[in-house]
PDB file of N, CA and C in Angstrom:
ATOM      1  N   UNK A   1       5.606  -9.733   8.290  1.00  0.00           N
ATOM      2  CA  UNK A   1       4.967 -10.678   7.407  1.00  0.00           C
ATOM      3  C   UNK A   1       5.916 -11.837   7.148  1.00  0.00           C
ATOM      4  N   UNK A   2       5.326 -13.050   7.214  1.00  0.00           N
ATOM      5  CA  UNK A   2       5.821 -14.192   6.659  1.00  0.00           C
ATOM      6  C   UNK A   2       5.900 -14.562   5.256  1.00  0.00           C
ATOM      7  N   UNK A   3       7.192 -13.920   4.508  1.00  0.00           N
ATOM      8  CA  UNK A   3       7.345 -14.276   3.017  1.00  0.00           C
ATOM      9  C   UNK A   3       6.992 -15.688   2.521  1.00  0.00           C
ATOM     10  N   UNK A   4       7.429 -16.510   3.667  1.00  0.00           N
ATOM     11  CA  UNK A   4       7.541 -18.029   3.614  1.00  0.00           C
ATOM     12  C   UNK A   4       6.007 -18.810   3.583  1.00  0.00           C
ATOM     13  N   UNK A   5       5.196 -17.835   3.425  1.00  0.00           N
ATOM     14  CA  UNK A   5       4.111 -18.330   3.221  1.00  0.00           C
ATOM     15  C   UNK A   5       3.488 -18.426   1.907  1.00  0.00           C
ATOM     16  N   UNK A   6       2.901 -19.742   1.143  1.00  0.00           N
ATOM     17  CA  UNK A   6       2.896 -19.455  -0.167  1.00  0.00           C
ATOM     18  C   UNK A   6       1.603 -18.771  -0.443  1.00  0.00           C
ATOM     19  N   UNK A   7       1.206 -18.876   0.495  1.00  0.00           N
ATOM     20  CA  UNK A   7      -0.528 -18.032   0.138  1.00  0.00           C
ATOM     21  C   UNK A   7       0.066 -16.022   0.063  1.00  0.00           C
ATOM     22  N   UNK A   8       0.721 -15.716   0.622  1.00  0.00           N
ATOM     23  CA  UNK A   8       1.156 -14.606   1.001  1.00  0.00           C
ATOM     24  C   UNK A   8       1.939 -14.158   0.007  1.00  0.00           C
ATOM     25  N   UNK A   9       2.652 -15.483  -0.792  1.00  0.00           N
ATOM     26  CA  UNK A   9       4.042 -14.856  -1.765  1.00  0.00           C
ATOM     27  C   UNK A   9       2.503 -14.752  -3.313  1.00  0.00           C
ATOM     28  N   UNK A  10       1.604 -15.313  -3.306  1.00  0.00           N
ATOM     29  CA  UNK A  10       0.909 -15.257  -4.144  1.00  0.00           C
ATOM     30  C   UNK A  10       0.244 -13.709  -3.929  1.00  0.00           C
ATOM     31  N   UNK A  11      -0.268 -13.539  -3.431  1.00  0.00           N
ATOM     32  CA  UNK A  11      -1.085 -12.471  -3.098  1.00  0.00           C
ATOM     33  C   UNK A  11      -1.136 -11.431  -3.957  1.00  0.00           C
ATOM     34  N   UNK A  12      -1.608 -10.616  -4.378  1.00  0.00           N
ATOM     35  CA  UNK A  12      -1.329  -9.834  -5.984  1.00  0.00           C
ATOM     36  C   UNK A  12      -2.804  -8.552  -5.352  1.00  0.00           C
ATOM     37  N   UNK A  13      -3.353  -8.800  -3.895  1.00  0.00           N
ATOM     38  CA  UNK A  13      -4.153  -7.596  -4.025  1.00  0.00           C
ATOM     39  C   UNK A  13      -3.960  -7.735  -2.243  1.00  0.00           C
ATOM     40  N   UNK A  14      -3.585  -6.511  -1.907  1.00  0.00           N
ATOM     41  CA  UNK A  14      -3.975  -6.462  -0.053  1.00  0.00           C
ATOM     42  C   UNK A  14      -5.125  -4.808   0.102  1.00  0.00           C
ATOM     43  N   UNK A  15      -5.760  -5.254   1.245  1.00  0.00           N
ATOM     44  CA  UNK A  15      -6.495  -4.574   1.211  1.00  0.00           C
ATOM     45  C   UNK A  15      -6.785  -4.174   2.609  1.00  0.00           C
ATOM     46  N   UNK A  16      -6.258  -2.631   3.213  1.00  0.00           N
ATOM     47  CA  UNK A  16      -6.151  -2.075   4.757  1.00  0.00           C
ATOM     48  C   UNK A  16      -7.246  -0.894   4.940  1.00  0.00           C
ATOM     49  N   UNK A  17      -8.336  -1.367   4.029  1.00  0.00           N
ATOM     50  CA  UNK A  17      -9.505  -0.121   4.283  1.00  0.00           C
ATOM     51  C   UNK A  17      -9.685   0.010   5.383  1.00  0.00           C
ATOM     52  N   UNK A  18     -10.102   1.270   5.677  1.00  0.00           N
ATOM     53  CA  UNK A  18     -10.117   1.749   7.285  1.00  0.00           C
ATOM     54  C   UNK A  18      -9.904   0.970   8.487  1.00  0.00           C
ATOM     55  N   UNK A  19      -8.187   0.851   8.334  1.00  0.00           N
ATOM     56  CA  UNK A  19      -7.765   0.364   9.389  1.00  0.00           C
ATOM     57  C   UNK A  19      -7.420   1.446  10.155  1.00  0.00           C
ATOM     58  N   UNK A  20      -7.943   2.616  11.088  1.00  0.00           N
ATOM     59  CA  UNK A  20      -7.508   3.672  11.268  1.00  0.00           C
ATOM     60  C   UNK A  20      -6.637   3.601  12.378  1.00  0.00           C
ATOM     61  N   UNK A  21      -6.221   2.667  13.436  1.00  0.00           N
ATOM     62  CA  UNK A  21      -4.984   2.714  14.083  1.00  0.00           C
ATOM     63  C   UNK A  21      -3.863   2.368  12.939  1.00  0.00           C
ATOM     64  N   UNK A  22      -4.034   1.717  12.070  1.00  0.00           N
ATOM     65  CA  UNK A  22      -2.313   1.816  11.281  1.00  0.00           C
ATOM     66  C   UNK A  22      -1.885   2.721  11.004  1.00  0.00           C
ATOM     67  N   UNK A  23      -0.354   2.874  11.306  1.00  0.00           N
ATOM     68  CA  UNK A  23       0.415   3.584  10.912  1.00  0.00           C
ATOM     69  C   UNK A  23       1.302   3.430   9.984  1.00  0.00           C
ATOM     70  N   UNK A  24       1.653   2.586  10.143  1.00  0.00           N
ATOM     71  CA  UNK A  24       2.871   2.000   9.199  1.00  0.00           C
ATOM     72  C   UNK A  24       2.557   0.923   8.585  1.00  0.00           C
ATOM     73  N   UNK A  25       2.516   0.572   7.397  1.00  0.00           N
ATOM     74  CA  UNK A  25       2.860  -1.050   6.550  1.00  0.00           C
ATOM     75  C   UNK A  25       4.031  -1.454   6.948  1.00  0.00           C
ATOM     76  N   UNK A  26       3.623  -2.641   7.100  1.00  0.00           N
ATOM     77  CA  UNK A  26       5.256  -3.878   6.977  1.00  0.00           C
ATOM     78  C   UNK A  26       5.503  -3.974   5.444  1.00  0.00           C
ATOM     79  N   UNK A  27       6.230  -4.429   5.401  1.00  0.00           N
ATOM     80  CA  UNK A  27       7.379  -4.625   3.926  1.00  0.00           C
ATOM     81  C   UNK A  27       6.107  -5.120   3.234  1.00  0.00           C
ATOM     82  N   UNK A  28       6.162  -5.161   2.133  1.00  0.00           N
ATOM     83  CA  UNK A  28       4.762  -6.017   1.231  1.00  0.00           C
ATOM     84  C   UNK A  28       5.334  -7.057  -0.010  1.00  0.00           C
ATOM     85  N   UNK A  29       4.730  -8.025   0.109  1.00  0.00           N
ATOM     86  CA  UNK A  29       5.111  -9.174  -1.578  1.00  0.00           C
ATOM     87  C   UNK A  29       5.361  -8.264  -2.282  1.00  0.00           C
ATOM     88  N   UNK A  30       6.746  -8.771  -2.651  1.00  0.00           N
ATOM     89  CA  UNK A  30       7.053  -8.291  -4.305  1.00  0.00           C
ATOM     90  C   UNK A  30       6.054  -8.564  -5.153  1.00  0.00           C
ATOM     91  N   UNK A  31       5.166  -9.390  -4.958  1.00  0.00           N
ATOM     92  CA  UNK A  31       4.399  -9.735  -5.688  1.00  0.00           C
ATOM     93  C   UNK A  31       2.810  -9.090  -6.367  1.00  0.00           C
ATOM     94  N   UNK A  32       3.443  -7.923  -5.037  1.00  0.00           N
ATOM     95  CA  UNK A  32       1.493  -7.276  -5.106  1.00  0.00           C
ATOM     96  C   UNK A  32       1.612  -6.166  -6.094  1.00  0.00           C
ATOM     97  N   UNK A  33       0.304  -6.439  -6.583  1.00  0.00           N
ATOM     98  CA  UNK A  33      -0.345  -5.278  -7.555  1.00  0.00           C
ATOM     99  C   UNK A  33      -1.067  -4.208  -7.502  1.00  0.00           C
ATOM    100  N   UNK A  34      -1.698  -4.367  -6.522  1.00  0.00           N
ATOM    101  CA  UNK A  34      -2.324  -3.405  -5.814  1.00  0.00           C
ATOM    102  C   UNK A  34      -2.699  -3.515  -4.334  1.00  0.00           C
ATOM    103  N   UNK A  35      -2.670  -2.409  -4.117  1.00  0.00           N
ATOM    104  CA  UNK A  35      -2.537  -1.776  -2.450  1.00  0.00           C
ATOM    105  C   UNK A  35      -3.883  -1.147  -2.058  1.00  0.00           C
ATOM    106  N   UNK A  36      -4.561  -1.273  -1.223  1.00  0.00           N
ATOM    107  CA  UNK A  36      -5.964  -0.256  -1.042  1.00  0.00           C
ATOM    108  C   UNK A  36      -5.817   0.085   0.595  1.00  0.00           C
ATOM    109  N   UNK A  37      -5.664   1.089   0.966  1.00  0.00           N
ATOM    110  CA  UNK A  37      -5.136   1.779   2.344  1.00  0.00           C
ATOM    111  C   UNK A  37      -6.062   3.433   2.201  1.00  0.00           C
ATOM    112  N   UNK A  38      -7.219   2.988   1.524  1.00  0.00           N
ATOM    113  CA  UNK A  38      -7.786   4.026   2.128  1.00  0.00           C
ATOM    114  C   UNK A  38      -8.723   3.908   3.540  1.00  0.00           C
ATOM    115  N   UNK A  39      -8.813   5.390   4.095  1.00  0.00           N
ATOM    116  CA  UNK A  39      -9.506   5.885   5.030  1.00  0.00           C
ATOM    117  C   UNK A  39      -8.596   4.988   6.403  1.00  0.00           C
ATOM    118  N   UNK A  40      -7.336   4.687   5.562  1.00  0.00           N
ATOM    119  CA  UNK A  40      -6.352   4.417   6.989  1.00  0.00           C
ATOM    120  C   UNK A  40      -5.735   5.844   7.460  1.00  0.00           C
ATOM    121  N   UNK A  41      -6.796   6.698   8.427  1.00  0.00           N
ATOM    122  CA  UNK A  41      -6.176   7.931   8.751  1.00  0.00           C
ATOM    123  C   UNK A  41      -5.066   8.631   9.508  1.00  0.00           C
ATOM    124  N   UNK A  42      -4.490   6.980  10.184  1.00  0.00           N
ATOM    125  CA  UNK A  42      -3.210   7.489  10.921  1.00  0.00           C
ATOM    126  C   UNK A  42      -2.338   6.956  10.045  1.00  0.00           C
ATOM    127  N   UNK A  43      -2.270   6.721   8.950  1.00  0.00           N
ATOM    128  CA  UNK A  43      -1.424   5.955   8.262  1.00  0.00           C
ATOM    129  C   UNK A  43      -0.156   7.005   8.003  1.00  0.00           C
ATOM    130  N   UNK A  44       0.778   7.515   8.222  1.00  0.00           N
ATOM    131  CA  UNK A  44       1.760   8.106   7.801  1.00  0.00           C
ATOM    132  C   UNK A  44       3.092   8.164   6.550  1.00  0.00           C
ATOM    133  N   UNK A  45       3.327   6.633   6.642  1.00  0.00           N
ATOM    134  CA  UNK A  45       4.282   6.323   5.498  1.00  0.00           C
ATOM    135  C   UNK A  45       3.818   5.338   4.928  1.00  0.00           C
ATOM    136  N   UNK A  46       4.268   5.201   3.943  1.00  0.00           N
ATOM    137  CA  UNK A  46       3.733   3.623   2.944  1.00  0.00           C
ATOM    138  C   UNK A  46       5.902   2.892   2.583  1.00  0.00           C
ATOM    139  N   UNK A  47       5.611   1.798   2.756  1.00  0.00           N
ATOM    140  CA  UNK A  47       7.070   1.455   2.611  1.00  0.00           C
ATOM    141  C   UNK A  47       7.864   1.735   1.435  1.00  0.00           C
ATOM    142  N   UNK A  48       8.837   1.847   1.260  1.00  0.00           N
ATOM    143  CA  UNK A  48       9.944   2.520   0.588  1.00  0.00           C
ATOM    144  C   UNK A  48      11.139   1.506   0.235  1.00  0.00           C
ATOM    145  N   UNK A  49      11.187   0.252  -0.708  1.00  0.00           N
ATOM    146  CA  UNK A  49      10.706   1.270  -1.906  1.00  0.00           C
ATOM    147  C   UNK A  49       8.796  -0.159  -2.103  1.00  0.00           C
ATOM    148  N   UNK A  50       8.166   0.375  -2.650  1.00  0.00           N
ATOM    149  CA  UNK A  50       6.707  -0.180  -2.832  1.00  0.00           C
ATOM    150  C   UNK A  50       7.269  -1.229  -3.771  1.00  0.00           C
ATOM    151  N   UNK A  51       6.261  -2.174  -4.103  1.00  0.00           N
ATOM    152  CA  UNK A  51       6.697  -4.011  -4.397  1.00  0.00           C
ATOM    153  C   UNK A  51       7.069  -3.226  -6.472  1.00  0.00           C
ATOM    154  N   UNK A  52       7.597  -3.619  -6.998  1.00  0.00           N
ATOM    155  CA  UNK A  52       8.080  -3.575  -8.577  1.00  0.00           C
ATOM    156  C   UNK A  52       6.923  -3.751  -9.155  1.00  0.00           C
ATOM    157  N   UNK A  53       5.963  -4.934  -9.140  1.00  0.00           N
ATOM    158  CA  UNK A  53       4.791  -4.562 -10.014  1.00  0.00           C
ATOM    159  C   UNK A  53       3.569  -4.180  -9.651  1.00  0.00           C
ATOM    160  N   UNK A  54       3.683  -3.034  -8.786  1.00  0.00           N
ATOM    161  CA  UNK A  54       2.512  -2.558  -8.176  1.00  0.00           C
ATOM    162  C   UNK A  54       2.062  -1.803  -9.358  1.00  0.00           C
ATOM    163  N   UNK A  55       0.295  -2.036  -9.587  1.00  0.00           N
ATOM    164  CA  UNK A  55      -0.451  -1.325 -10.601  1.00  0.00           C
ATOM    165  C   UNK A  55      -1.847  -0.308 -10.301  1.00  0.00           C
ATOM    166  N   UNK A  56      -1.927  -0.630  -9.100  1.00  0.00           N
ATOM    167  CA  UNK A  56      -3.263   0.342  -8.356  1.00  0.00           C
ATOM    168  C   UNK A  56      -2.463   0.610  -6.871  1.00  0.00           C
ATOM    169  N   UNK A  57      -2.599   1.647  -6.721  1.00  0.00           N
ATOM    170  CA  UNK A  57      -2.468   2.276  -5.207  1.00  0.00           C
ATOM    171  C   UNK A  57      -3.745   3.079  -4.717  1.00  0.00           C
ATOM    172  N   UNK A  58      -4.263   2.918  -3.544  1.00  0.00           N
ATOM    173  CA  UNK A  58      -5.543   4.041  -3.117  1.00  0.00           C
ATOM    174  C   UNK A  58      -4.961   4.210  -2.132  1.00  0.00           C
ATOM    175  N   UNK A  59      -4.756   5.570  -1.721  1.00  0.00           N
ATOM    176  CA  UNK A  59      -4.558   5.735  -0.419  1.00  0.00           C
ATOM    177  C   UNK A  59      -5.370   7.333  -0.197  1.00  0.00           C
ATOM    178  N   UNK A  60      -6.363   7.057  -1.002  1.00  0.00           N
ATOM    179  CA  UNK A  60      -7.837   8.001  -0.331  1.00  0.00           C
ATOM    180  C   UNK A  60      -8.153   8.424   1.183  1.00  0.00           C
ATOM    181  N   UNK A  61      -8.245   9.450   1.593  1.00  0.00           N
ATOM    182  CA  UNK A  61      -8.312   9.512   2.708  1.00  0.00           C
ATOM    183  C   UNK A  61      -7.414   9.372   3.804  1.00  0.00           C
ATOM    184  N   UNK A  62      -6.371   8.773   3.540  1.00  0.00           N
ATOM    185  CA  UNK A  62      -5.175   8.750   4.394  1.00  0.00           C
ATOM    186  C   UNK A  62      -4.432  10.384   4.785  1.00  0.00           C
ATOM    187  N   UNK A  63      -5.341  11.407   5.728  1.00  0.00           N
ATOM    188  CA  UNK A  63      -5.289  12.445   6.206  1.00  0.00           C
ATOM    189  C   UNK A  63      -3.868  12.793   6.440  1.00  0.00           C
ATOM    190  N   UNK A  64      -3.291  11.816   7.338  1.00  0.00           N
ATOM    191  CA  UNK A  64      -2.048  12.067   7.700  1.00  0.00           C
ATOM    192  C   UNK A  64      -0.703  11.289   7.075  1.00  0.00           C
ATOM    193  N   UNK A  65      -0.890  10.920   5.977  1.00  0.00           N
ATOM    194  CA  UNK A  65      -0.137  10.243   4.999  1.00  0.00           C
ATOM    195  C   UNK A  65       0.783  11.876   4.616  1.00  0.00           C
ATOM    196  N   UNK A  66       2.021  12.008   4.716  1.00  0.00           N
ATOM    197  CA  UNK A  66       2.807  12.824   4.531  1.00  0.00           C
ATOM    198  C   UNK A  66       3.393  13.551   3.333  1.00  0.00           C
ATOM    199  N   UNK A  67       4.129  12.055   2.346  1.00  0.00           N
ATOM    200  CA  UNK A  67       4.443  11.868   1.472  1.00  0.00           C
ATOM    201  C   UNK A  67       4.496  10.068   0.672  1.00  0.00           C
ATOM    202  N   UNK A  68       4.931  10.412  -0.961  1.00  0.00           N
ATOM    203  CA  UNK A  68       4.686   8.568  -0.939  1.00  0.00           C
ATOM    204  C   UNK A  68       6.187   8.714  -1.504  1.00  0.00           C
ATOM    205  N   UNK A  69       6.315   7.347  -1.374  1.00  0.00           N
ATOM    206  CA  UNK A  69       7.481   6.964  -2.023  1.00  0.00           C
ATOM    207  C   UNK A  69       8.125   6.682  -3.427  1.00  0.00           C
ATOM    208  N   UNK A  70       8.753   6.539  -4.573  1.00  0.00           N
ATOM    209  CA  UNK A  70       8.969   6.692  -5.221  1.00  0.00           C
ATOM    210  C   UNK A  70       7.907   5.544  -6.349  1.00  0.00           C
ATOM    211  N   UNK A  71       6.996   5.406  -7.644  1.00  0.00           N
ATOM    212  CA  UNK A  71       6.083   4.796  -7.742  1.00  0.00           C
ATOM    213  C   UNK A  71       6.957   3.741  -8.848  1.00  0.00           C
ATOM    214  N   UNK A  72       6.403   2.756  -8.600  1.00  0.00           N
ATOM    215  CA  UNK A  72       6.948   1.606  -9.912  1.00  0.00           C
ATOM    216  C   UNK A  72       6.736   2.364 -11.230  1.00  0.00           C
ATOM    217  N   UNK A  73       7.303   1.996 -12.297  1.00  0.00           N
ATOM    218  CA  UNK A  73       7.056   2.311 -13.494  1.00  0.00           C
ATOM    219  C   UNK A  73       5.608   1.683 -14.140  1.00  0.00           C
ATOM    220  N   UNK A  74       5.253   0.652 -13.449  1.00  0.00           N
ATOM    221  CA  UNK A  74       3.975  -0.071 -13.353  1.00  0.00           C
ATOM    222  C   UNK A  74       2.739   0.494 -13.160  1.00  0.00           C
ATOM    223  N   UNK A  75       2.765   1.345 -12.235  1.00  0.00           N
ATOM    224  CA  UNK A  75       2.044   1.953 -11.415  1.00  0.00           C
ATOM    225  C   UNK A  75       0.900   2.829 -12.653  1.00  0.00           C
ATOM    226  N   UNK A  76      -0.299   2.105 -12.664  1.00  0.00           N
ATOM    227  CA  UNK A  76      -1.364   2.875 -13.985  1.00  0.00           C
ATOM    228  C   UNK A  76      -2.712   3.370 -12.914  1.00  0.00           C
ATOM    229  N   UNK A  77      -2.589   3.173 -11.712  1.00  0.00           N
ATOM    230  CA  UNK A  77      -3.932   4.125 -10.950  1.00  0.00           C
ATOM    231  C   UNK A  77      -2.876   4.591 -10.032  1.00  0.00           C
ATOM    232  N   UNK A  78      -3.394   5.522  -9.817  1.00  0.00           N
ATOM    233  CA  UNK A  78      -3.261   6.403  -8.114  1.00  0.00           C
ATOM    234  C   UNK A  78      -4.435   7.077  -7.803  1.00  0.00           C
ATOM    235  N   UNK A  79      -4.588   6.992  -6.741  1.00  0.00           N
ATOM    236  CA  UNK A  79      -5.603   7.496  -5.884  1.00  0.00           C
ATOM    237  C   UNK A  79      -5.235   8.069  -4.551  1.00  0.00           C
ATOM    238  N   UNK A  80      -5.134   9.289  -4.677  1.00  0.00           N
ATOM    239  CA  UNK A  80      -4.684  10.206  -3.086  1.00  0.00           C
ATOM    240  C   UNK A  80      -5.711  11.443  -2.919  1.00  0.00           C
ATOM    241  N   UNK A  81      -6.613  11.376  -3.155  1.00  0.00           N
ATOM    242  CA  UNK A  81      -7.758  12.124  -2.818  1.00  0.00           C
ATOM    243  C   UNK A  81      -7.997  12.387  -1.203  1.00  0.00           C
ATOM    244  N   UNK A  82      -7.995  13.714  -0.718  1.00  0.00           N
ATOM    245  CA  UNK A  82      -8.357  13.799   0.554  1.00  0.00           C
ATOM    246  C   UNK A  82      -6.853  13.467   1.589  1.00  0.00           C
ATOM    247  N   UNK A  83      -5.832  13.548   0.524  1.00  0.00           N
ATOM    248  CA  UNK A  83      -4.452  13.190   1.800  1.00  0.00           C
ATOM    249  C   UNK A  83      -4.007  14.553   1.962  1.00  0.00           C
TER     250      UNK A  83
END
C-alpha cells in the first residue's frame, strides 16, 4: 500500500469481504477503524501489530484464520464467528 496517498492515509473503514484468494493483509493506515475480512477463507494472518485506533474487526468466516494478533485497547466489536 501507498501511505503517500492522501485518500488512503484518510481511510478509517477497509473492507475485504469475500476476497477468498487472500491470504495475507498488507500493513494497514494507522488510521483505520475498522477492518471487515469476512468470508476471506484463505485468509490466515491479519497483520501484527493491527492500526492503534482500530474499533470494529469482522473476521467472520475466515475458516483458516489461525490466530489474531494482539487487539488495540480501542477495539469495542469483534467478530470471529465461524473461524
Amino acid at each position: 500500500m501507498n501511505y503517500n496517498d492522501p485518500k488512503l492515509l484518510e481511510s478509517h473503514i477497509l473492507n475485504y469481504f469475500g476476497c477468498t484468494s487472500l491470504k495475507n493483509l498488507p500493513p494497514l493506515p494507522p488510521t483505520l477503524k475498522e477492518l471487515n475480512c469476512e468470508q476471506c477463507t484463505r485468509l490466515v494472518s491479519l497483520p501484527n501489530p493491527l492500526p492503534p485506533f482500530l474499533e470494529k474487526l469482522d473476521c467472520s468466516g475466515c475458516i483458516n484464520l489461525i490466530s489474531l494478533p494482539p487487539l488495540p485497547a480501542t477495539c469495542k466489536k469483534l467478530n470471529c464467528k465461524d473461524c
